[in-house]
PDB file of N, CA and C in Angstrom:
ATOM      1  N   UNK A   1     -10.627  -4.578  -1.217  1.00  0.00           N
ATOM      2  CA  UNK A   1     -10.302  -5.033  -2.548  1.00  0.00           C
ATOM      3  C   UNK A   1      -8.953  -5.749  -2.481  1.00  0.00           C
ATOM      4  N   UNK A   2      -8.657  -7.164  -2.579  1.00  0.00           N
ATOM      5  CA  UNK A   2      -7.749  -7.685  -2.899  1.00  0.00           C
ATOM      6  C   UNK A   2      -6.633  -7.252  -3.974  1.00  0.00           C
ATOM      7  N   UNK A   3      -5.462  -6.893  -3.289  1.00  0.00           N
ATOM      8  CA  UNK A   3      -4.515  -6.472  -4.388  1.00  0.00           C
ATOM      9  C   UNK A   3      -3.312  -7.587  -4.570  1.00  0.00           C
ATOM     10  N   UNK A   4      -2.667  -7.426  -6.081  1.00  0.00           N
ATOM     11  CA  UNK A   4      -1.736  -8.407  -6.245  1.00  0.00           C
ATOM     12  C   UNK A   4       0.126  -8.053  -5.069  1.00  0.00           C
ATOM     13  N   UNK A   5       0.112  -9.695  -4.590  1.00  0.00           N
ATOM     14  CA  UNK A   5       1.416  -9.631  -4.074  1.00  0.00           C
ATOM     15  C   UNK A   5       2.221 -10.674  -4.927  1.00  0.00           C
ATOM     16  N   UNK A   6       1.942 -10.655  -5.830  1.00  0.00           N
ATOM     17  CA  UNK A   6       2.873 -11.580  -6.403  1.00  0.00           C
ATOM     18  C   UNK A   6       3.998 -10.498  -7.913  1.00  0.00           C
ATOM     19  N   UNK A   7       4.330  -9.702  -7.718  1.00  0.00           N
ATOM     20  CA  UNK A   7       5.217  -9.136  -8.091  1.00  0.00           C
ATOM     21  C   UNK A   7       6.498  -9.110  -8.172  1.00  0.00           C
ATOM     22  N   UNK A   8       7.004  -8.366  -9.156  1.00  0.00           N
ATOM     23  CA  UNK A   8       8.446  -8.368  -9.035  1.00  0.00           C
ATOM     24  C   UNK A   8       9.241  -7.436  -7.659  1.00  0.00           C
ATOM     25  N   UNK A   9       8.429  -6.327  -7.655  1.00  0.00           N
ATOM     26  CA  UNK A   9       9.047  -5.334  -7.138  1.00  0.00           C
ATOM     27  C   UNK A   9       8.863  -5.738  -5.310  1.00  0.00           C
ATOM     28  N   UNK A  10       7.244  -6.303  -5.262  1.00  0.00           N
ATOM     29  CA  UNK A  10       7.891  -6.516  -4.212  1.00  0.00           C
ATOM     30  C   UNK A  10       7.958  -7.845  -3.343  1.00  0.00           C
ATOM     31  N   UNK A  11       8.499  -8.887  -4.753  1.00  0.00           N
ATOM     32  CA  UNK A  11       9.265  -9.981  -3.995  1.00  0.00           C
ATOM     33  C   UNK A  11      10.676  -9.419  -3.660  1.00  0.00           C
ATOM     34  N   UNK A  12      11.346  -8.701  -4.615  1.00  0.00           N
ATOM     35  CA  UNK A  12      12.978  -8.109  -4.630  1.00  0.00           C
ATOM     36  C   UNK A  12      12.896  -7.317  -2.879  1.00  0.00           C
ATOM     37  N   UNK A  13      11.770  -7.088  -2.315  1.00  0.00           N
ATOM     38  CA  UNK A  13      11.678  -5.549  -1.518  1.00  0.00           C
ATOM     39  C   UNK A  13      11.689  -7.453  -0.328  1.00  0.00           C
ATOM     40  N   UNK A  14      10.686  -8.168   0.202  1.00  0.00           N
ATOM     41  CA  UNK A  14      11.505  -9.195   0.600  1.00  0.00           C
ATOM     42  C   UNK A  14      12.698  -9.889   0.713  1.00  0.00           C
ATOM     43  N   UNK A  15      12.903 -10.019  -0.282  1.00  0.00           N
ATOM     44  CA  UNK A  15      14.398 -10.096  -0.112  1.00  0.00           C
ATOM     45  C   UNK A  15      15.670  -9.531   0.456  1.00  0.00           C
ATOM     46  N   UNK A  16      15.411  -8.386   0.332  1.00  0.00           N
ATOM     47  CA  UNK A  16      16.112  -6.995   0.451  1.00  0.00           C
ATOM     48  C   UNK A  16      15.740  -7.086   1.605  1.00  0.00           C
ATOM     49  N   UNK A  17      14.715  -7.108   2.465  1.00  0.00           N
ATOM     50  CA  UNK A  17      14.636  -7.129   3.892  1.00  0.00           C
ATOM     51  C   UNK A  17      15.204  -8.429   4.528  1.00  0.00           C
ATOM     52  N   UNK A  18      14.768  -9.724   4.007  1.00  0.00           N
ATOM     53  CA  UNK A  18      15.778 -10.505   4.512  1.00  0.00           C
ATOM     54  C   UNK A  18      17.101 -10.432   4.419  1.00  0.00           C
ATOM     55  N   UNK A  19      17.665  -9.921   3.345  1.00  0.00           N
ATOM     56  CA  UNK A  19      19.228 -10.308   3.295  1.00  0.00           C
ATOM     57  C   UNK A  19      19.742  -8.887   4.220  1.00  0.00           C
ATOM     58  N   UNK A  20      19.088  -7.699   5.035  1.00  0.00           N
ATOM     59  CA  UNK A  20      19.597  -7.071   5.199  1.00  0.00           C
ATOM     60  C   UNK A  20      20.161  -6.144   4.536  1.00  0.00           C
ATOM     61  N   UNK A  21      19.797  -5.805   3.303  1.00  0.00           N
ATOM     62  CA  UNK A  21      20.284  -4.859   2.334  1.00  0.00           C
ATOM     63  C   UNK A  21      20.309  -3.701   3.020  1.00  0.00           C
ATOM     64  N   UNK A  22      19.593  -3.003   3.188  1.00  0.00           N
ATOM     65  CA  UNK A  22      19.757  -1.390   3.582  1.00  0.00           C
ATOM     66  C   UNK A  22      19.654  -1.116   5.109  1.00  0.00           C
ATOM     67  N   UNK A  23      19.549  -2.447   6.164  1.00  0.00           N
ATOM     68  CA  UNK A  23      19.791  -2.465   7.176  1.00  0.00           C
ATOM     69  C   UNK A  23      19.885  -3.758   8.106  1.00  0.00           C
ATOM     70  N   UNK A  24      19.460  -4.254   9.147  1.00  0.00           N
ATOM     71  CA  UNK A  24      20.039  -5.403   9.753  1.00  0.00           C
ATOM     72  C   UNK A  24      18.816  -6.228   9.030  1.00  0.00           C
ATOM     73  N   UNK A  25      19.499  -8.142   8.566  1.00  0.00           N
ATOM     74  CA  UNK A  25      18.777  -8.721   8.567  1.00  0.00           C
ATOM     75  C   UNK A  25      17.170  -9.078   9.153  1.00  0.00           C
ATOM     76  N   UNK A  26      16.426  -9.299   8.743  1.00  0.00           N
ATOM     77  CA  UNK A  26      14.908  -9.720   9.361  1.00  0.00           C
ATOM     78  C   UNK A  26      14.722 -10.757   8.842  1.00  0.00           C
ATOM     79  N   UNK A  27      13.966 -11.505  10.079  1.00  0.00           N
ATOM     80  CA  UNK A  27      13.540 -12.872   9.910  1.00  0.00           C
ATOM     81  C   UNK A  27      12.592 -13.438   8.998  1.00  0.00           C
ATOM     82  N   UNK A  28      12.613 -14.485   8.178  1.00  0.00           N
ATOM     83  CA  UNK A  28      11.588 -14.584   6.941  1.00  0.00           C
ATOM     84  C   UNK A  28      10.133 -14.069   7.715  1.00  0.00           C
ATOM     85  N   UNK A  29       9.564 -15.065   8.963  1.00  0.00           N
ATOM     86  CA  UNK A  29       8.531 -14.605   9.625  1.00  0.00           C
ATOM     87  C   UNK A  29       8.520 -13.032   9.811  1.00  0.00           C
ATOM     88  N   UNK A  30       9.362 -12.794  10.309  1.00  0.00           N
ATOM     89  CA  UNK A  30       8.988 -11.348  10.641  1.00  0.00           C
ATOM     90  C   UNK A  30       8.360 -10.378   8.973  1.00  0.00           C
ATOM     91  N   UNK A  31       9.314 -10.673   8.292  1.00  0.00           N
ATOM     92  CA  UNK A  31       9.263 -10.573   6.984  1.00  0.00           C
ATOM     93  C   UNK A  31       7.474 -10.204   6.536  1.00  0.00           C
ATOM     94  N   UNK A  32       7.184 -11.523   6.650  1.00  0.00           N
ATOM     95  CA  UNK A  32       5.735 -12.082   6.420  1.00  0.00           C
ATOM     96  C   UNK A  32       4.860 -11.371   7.191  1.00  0.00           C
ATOM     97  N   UNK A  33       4.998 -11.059   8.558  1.00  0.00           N
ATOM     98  CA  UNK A  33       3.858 -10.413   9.369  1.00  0.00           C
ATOM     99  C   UNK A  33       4.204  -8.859   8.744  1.00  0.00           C
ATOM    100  N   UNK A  34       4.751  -8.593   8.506  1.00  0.00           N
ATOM    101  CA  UNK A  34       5.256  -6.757   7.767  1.00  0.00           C
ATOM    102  C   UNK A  34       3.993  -6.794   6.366  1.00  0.00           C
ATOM    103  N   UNK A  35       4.320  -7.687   5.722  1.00  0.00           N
ATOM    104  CA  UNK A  35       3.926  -8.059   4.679  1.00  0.00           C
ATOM    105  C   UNK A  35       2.348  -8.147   4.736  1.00  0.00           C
ATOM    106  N   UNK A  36       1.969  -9.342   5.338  1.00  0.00           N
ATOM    107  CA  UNK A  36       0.284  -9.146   6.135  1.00  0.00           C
ATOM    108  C   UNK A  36       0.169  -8.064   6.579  1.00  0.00           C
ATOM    109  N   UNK A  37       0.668  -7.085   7.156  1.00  0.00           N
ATOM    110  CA  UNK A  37       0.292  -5.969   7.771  1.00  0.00           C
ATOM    111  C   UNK A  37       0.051  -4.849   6.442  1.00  0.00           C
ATOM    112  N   UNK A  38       1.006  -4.545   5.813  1.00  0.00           N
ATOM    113  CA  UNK A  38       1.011  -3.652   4.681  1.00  0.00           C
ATOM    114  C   UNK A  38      -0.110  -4.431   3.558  1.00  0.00           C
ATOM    115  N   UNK A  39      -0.152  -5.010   3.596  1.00  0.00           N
ATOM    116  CA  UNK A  39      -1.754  -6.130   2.615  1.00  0.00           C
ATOM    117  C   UNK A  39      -3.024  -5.240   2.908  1.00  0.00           C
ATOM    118  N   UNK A  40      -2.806  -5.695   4.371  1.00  0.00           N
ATOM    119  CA  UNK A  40      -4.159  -5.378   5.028  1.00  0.00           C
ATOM    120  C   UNK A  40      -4.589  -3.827   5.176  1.00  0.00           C
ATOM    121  N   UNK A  41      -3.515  -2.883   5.159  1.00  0.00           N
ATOM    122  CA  UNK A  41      -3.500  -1.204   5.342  1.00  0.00           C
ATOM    123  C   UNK A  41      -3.931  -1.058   4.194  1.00  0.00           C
ATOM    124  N   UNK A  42      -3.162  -1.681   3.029  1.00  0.00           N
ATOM    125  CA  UNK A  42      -2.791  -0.972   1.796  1.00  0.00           C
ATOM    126  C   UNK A  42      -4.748  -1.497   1.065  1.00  0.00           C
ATOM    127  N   UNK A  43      -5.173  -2.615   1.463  1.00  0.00           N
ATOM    128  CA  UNK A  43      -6.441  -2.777   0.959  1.00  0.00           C
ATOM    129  C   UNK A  43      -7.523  -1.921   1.633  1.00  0.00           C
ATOM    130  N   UNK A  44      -7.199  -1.609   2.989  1.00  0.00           N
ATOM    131  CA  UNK A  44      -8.382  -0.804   3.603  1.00  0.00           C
ATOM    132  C   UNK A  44      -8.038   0.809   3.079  1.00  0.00           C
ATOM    133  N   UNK A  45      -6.956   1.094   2.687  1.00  0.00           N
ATOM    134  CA  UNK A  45      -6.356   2.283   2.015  1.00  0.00           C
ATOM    135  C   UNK A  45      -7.053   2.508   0.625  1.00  0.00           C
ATOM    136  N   UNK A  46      -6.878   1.523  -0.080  1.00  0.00           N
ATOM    137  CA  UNK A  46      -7.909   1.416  -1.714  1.00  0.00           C
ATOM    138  C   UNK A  46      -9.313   1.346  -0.824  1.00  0.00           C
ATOM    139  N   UNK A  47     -10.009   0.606  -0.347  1.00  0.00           N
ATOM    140  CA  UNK A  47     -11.261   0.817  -0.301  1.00  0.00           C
ATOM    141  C   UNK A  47     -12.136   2.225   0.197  1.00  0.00           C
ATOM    142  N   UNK A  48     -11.052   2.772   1.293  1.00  0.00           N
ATOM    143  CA  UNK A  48     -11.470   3.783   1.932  1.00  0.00           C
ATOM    144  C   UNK A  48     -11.487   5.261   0.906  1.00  0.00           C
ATOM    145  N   UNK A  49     -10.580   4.696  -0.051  1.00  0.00           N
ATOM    146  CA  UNK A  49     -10.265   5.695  -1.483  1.00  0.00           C
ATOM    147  C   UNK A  49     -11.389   5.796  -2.210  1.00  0.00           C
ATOM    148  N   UNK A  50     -12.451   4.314  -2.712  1.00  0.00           N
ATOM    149  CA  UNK A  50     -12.886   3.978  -3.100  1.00  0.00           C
ATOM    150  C   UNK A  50     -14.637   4.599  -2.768  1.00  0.00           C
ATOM    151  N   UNK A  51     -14.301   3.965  -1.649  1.00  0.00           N
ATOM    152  CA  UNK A  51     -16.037   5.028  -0.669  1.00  0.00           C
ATOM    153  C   UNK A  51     -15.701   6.467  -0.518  1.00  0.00           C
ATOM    154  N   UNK A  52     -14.711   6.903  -0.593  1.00  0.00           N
ATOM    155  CA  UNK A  52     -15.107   8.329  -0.269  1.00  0.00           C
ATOM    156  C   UNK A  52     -14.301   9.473  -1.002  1.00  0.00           C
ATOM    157  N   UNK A  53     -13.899   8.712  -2.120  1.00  0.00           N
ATOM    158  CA  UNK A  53     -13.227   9.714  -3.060  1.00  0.00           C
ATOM    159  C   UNK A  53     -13.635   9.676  -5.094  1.00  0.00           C
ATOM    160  N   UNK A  54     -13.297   8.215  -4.844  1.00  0.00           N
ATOM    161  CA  UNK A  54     -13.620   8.093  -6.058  1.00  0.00           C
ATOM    162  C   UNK A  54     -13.511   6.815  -6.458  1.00  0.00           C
ATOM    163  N   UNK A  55     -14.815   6.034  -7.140  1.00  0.00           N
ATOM    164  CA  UNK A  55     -14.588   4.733  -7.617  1.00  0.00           C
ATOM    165  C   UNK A  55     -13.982   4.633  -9.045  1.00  0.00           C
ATOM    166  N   UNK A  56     -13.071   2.853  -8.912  1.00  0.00           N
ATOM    167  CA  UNK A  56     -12.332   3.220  -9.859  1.00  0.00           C
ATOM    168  C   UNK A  56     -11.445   4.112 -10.344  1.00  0.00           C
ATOM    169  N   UNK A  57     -10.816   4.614  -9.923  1.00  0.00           N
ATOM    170  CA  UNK A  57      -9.419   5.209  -9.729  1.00  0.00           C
ATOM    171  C   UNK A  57      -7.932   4.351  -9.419  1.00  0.00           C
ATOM    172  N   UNK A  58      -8.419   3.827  -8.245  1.00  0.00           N
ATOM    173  CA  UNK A  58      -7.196   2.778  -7.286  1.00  0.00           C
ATOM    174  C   UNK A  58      -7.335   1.374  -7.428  1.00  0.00           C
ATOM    175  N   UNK A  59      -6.309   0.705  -7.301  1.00  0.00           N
ATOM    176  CA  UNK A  59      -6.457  -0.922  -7.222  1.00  0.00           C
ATOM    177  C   UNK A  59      -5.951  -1.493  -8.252  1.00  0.00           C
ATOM    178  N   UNK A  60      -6.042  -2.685  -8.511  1.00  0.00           N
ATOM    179  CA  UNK A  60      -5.785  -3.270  -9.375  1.00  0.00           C
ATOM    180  C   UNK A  60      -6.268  -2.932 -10.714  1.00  0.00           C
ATOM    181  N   UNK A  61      -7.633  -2.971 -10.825  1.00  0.00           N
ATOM    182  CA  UNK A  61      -8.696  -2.459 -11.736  1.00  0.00           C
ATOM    183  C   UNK A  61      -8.581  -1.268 -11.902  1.00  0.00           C
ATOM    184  N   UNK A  62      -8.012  -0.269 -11.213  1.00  0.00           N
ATOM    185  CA  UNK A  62      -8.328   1.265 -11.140  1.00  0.00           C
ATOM    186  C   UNK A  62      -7.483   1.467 -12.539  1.00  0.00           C
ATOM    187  N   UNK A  63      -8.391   2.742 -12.826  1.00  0.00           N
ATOM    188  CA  UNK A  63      -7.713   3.535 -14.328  1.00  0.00           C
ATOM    189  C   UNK A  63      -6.169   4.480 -14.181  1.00  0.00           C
ATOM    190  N   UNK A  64      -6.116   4.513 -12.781  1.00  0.00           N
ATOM    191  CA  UNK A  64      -4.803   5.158 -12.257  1.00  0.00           C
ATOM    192  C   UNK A  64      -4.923   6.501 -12.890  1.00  0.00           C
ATOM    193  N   UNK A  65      -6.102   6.945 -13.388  1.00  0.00           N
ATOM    194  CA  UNK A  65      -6.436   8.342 -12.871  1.00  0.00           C
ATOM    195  C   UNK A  65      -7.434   9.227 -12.479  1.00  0.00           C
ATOM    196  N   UNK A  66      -6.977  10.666 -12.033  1.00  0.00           N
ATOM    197  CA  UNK A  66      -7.788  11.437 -10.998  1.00  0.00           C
ATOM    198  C   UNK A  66      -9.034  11.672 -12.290  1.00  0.00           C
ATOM    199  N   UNK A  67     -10.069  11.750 -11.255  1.00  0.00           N
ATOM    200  CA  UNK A  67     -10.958  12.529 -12.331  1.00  0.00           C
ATOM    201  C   UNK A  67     -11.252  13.958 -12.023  1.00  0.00           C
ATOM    202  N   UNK A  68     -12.304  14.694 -12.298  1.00  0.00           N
ATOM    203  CA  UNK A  68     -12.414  15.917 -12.389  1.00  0.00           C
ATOM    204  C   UNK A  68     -13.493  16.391 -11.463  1.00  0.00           C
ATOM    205  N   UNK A  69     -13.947  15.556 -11.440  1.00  0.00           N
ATOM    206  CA  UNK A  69     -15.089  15.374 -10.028  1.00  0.00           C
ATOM    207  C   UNK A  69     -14.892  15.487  -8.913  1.00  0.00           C
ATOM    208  N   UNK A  70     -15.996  16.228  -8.082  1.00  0.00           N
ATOM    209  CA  UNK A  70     -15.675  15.921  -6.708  1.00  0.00           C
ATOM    210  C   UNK A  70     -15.424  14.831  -5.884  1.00  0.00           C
ATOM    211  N   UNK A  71     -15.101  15.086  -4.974  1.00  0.00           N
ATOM    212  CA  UNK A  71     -15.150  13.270  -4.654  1.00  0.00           C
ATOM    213  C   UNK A  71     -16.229  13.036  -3.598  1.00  0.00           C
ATOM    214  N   UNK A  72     -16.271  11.853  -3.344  1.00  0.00           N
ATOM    215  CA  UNK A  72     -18.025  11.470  -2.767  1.00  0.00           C
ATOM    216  C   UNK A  72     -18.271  12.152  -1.317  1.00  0.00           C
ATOM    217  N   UNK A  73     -17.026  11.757  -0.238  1.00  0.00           N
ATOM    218  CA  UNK A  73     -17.566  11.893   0.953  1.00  0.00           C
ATOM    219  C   UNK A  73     -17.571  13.939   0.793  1.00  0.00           C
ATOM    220  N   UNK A  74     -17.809  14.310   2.417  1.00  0.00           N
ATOM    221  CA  UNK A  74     -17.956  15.749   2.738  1.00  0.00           C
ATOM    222  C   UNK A  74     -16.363  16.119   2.777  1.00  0.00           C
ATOM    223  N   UNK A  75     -15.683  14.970   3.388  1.00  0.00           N
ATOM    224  CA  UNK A  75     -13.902  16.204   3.097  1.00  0.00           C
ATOM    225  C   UNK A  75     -13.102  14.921   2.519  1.00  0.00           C
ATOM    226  N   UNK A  76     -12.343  15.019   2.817  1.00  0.00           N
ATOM    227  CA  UNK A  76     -11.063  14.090   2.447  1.00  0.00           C
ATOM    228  C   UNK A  76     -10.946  13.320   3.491  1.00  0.00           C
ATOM    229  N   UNK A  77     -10.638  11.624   3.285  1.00  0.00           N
ATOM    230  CA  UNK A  77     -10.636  10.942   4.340  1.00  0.00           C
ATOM    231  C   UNK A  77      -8.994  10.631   4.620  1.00  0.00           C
ATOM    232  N   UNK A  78      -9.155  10.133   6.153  1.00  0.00           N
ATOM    233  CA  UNK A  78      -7.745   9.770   6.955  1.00  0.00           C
ATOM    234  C   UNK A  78      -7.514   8.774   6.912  1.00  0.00           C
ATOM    235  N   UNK A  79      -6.423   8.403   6.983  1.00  0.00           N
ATOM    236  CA  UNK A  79      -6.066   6.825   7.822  1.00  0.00           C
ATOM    237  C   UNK A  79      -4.606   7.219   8.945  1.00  0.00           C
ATOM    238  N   UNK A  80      -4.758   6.107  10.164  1.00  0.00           N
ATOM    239  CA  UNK A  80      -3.559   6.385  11.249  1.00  0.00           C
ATOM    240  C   UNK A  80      -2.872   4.536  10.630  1.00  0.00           C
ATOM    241  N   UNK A  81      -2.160   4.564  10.642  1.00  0.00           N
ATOM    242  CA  UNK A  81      -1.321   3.128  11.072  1.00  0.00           C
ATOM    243  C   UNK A  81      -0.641   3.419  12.543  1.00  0.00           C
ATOM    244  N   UNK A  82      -0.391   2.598  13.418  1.00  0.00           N
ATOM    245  CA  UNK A  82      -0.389   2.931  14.690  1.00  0.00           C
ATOM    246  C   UNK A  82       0.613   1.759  15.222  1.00  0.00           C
ATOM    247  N   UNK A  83       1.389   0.926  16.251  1.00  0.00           N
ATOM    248  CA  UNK A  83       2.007   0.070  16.762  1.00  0.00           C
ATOM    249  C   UNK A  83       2.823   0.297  17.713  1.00  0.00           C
ATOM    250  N   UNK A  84       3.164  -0.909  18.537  1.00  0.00           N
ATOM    251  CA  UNK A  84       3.988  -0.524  19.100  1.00  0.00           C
ATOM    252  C   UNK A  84       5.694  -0.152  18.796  1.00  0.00           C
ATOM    253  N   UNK A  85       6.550  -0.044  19.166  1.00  0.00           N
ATOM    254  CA  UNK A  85       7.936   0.097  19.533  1.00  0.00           C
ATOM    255  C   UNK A  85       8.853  -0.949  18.892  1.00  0.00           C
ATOM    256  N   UNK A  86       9.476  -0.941  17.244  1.00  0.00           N
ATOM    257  CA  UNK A  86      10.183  -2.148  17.232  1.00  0.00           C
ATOM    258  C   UNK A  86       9.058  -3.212  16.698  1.00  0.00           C
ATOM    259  N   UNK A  87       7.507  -2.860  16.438  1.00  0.00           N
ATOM    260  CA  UNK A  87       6.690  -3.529  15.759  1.00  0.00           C
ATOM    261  C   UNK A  87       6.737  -4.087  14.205  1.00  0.00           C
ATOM    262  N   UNK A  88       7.732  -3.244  13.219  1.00  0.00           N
ATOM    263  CA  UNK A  88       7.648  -3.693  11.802  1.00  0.00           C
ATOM    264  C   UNK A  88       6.693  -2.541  11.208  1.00  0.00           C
ATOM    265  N   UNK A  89       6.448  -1.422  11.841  1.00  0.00           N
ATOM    266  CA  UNK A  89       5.870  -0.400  10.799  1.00  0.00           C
ATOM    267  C   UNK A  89       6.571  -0.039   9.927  1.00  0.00           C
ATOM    268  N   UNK A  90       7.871   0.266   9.947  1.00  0.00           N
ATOM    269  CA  UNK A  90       9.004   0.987   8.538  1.00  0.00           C
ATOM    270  C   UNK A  90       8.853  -0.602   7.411  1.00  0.00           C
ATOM    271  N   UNK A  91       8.778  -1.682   7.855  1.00  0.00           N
ATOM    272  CA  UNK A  91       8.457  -2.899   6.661  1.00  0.00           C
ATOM    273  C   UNK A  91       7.735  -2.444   6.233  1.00  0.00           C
ATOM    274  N   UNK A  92       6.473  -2.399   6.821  1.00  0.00           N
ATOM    275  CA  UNK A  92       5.249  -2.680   6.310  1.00  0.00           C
ATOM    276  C   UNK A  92       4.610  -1.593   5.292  1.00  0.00           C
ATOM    277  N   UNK A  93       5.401  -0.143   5.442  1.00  0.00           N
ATOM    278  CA  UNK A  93       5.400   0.568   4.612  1.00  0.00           C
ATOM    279  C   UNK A  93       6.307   0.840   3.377  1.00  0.00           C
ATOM    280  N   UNK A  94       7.308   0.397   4.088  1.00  0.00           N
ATOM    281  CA  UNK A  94       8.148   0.000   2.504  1.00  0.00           C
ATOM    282  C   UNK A  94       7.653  -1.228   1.662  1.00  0.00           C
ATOM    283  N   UNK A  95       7.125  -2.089   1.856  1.00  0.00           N
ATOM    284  CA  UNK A  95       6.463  -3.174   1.382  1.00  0.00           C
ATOM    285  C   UNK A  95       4.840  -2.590   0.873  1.00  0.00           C
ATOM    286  N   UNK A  96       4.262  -1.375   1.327  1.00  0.00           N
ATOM    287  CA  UNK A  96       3.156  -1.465   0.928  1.00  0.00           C
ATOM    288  C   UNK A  96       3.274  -0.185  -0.378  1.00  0.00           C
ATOM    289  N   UNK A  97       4.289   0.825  -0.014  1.00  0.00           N
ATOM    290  CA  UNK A  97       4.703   1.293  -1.368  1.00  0.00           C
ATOM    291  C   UNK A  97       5.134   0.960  -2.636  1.00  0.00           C
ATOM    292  N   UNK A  98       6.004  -0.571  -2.398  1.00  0.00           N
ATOM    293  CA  UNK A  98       5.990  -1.263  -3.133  1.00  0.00           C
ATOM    294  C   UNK A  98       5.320  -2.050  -3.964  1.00  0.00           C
ATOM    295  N   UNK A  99       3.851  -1.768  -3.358  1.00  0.00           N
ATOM    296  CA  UNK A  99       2.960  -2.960  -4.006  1.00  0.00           C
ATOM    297  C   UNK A  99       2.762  -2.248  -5.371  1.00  0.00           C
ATOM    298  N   UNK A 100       2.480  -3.437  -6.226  1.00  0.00           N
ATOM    299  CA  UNK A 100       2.140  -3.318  -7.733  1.00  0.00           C
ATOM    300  C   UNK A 100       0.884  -2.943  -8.087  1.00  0.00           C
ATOM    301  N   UNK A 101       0.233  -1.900  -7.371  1.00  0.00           N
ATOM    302  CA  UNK A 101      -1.071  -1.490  -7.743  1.00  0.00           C
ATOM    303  C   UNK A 101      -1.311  -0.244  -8.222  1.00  0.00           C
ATOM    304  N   UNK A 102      -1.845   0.210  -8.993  1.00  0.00           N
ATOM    305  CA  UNK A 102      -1.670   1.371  -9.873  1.00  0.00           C
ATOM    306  C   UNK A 102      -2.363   2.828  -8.703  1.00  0.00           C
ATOM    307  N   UNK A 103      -1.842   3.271  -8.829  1.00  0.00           N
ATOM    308  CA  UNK A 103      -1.538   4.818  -8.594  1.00  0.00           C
ATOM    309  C   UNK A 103      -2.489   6.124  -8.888  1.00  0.00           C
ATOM    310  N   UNK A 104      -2.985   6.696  -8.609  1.00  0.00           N
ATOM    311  CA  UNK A 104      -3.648   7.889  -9.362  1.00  0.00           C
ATOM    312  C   UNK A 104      -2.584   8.901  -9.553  1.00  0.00           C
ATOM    313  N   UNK A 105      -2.608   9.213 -10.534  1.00  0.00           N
ATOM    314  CA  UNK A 105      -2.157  10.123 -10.977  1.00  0.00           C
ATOM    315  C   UNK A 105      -2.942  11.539 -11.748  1.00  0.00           C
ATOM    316  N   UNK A 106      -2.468  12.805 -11.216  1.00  0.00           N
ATOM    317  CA  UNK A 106      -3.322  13.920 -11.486  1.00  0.00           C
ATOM    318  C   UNK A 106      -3.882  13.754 -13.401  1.00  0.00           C
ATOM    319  N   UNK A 107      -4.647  14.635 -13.945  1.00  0.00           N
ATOM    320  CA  UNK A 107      -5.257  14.504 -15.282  1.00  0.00           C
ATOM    321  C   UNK A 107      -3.676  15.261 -15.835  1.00  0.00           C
ATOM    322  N   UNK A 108      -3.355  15.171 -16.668  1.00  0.00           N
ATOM    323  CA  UNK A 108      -2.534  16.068 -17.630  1.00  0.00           C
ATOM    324  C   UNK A 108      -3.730  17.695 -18.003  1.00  0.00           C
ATOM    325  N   UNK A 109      -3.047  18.589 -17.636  1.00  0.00           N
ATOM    326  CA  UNK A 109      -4.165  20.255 -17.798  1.00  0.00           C
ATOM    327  C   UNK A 109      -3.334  20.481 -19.177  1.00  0.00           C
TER     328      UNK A 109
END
């Protein structure tokens, strides 16, 4: 499921990585491949939510909340993000927390 990158929060979170805000400068490119990378997790992350927990919940479209139901698959599903050494994983997760896509959040009891 295609999610929006055209946000506030995380064009500012680009920036902030280029200018070096909270640690050494990064290169616009480098920037960008962090960015593609956290896109691509953060969509196989909603879909994998999607098949085996609960549709409509996550994403853009999602109601951003839990329902009361079980969820589809037999347990709870995983994901690994994985790379090498000095690859841009700490971007790509600060950039993909950042994304502007709604959230589940538990029901109010």
């Amino acid at each position: 499921m295609p999610i929006r990158t055209d946000g506030p929060v995380l064009r500012a979170t680009r920036q902030n990585l280029i200018d070096g805000l909270r640690n050494r400068p990064m290169a616009p490119a480098a920037v960008e491949a962090a960015e593609r990378q956290a896109v691509g997790f953060t969509e196989k992350l909603i879909d994998k939510y999607a098949a085996a927990v609960a549709v409509g919940e996550v994403g853009p479209d999602g109601s951003a909340s839990a329902s009361d139901e079980p969820i589809l698959a037999n347990r709870a599903p995983t994901m690994l993000m994985y790379g090498r050494v000095q690859s841009g994983k700490p971007p790509c997760f600060a950039a993909r927390i950042r994304f502007r896509f709604k959230a589940v959040r538990p029901r109010p009891t």
